[in-house]
N, C-alpha and C. Protein backbone atom coordinates (compact mmCIF):
# COMPACT_ATOMS: atom_id res chain seq x y z
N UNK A 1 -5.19 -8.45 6.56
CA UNK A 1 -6.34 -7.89 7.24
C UNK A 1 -7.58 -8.67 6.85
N UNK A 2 -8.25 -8.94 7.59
CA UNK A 2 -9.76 -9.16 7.15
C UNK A 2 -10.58 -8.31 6.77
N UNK A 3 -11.73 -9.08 6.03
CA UNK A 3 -12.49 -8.09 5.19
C UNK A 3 -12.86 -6.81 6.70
N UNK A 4 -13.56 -7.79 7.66
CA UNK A 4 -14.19 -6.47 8.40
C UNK A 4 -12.97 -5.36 9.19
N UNK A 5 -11.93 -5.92 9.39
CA UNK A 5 -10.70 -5.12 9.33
C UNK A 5 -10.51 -4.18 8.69
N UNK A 6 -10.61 -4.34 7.70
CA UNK A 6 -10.29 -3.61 6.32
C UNK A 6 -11.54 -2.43 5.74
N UNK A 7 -12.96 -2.82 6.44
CA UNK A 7 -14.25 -1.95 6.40
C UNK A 7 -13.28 -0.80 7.56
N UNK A 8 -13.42 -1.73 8.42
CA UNK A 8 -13.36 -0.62 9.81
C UNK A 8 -11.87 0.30 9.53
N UNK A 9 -10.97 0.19 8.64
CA UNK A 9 -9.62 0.67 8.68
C UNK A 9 -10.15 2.20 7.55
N UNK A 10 -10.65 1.72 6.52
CA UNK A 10 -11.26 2.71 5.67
C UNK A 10 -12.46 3.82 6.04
N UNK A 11 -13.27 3.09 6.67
CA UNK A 11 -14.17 4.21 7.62
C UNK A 11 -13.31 4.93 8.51
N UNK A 12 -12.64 4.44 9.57
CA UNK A 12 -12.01 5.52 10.20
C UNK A 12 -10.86 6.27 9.08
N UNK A 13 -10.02 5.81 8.43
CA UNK A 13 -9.12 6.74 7.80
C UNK A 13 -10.60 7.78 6.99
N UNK A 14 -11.52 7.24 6.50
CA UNK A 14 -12.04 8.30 5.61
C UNK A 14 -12.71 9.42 6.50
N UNK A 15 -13.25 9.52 7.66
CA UNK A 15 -13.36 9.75 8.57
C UNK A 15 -12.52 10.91 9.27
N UNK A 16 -10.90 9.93 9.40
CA UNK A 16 -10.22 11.39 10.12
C UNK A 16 -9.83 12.53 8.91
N UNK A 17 -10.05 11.71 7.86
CA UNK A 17 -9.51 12.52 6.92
C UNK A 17 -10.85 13.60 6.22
N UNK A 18 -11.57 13.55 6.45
CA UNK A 18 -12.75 14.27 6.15
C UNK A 18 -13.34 13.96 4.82
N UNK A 19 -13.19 12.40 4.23
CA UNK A 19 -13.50 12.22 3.21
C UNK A 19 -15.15 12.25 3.45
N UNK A 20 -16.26 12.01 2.45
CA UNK A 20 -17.36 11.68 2.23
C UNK A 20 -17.23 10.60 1.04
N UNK A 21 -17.22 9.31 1.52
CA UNK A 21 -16.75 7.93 0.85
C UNK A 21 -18.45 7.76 -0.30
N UNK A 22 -18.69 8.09 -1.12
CA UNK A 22 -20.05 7.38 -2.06
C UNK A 22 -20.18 6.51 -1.24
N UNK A 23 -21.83 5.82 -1.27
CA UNK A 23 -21.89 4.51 -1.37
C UNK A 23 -21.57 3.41 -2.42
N UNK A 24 -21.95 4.28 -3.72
CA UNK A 24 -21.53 3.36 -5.12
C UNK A 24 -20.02 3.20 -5.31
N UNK A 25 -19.14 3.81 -4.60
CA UNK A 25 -17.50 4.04 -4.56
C UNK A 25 -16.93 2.64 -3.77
N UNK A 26 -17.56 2.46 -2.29
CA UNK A 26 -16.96 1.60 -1.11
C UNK A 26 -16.37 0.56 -1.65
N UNK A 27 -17.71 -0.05 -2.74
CA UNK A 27 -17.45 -1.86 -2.71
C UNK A 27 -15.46 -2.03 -3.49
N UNK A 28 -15.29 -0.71 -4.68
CA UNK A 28 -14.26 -0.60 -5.12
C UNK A 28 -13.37 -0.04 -4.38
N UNK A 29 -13.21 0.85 -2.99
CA UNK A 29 -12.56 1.34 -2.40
C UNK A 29 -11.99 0.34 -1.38
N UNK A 30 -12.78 -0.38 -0.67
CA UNK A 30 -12.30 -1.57 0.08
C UNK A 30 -11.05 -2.92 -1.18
N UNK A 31 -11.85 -3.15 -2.36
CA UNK A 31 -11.47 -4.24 -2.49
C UNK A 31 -9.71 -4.06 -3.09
N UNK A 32 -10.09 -2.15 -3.43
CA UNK A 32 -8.38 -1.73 -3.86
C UNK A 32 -7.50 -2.02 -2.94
N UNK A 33 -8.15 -1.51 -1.23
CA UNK A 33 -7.29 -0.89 -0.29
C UNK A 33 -7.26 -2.87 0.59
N UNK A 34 -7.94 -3.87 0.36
CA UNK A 34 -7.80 -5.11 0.53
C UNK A 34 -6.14 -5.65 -0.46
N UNK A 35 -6.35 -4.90 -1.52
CA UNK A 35 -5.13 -5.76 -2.49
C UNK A 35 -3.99 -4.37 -1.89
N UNK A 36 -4.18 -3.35 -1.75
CA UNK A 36 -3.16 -2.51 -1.45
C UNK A 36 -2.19 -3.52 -0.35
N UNK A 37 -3.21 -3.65 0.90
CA UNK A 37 -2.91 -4.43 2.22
C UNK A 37 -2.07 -5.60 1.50
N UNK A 38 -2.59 -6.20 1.21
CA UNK A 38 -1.93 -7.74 0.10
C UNK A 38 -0.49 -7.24 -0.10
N UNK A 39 -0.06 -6.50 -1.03
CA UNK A 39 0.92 -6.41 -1.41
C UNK A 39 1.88 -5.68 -0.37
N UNK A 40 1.44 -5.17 0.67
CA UNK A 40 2.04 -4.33 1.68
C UNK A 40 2.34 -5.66 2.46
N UNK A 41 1.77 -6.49 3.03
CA UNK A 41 1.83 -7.80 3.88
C UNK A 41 3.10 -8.69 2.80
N UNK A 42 3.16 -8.66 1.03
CA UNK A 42 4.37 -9.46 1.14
C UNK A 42 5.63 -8.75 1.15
N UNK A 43 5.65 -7.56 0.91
CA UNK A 43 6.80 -7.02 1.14
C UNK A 43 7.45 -6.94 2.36
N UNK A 44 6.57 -6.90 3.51
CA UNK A 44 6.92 -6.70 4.81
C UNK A 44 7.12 -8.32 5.46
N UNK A 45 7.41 -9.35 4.52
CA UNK A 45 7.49 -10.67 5.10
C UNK A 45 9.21 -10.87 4.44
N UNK A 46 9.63 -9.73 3.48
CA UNK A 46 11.40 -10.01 3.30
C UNK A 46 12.11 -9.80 4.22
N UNK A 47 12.88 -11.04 4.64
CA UNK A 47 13.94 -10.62 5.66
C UNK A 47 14.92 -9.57 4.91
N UNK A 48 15.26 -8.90 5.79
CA UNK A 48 15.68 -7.42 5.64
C UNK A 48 17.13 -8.00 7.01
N UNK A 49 17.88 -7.62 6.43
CA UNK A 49 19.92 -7.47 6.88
C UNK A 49 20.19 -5.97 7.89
N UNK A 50 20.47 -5.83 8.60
CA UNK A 50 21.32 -4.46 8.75
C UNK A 50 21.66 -3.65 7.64
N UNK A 51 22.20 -4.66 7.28
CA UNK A 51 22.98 -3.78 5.54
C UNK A 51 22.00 -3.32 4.86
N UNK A 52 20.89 -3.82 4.32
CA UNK A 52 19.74 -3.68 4.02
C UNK A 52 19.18 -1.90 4.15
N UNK A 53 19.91 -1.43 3.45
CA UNK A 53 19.51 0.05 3.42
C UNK A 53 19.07 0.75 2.56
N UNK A 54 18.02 2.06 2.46
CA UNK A 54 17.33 2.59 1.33
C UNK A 54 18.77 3.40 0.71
N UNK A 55 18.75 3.76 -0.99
CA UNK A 55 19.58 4.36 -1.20
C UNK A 55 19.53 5.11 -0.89
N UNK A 56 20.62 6.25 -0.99
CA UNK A 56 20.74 7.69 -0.78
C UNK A 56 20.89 8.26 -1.95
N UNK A 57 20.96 7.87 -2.93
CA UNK A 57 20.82 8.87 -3.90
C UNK A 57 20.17 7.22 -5.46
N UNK A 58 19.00 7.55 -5.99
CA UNK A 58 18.73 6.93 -6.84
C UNK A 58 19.20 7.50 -8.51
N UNK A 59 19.73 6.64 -9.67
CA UNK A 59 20.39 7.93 -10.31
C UNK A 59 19.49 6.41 -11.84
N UNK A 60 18.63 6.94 -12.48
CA UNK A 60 17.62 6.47 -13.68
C UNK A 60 18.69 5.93 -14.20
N UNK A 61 18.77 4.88 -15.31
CA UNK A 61 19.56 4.43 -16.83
C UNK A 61 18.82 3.92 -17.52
N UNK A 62 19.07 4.19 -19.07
CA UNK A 62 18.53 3.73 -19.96
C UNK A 62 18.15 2.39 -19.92
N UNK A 63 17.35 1.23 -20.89
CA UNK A 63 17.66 0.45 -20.19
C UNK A 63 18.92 -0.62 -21.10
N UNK A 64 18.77 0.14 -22.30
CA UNK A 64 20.34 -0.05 -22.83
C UNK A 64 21.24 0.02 -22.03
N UNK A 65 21.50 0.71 -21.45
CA UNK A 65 22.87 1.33 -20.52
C UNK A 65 22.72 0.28 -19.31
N UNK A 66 21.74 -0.86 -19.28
CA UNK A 66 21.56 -1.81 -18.00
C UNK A 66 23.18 -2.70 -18.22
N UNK A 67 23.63 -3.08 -17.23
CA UNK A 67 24.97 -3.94 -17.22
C UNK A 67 24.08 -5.53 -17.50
């Protein structure tokens, strides 16, 4: 996204959402929701398989217990 992308994406979400955004808040609210975007843009550049499926059941291990 571009910066003014990224103004205009946060005003309207704060907006429908009924936030009241500070002014002293924005400059840190954009530059989070700029790196949020960042990391959302490289994940969504992995080619992804058919097979490629979320689990259905996630189950924690130690990390001793890692194979």
């Amino acid at each position: 996204m571009t910066p003014q992308q990224t103004e205009a994406y946060v005003d309207a979400a704060a907006s429908a959402l009924g936030l009241a955004l500070d002014p002293a808040h924005r400059p840190g609210v954009l530059q989070f929701f700029a790196l949020a975007s960042a990391m959302a843009d490289t994940v969504a550049r992995v080619p992804l398989a058919p097979h490629d499926e979320t689990a259905v059941h996630f189950t924690p291990i130690a990390p001793e217990d890692a194979p």
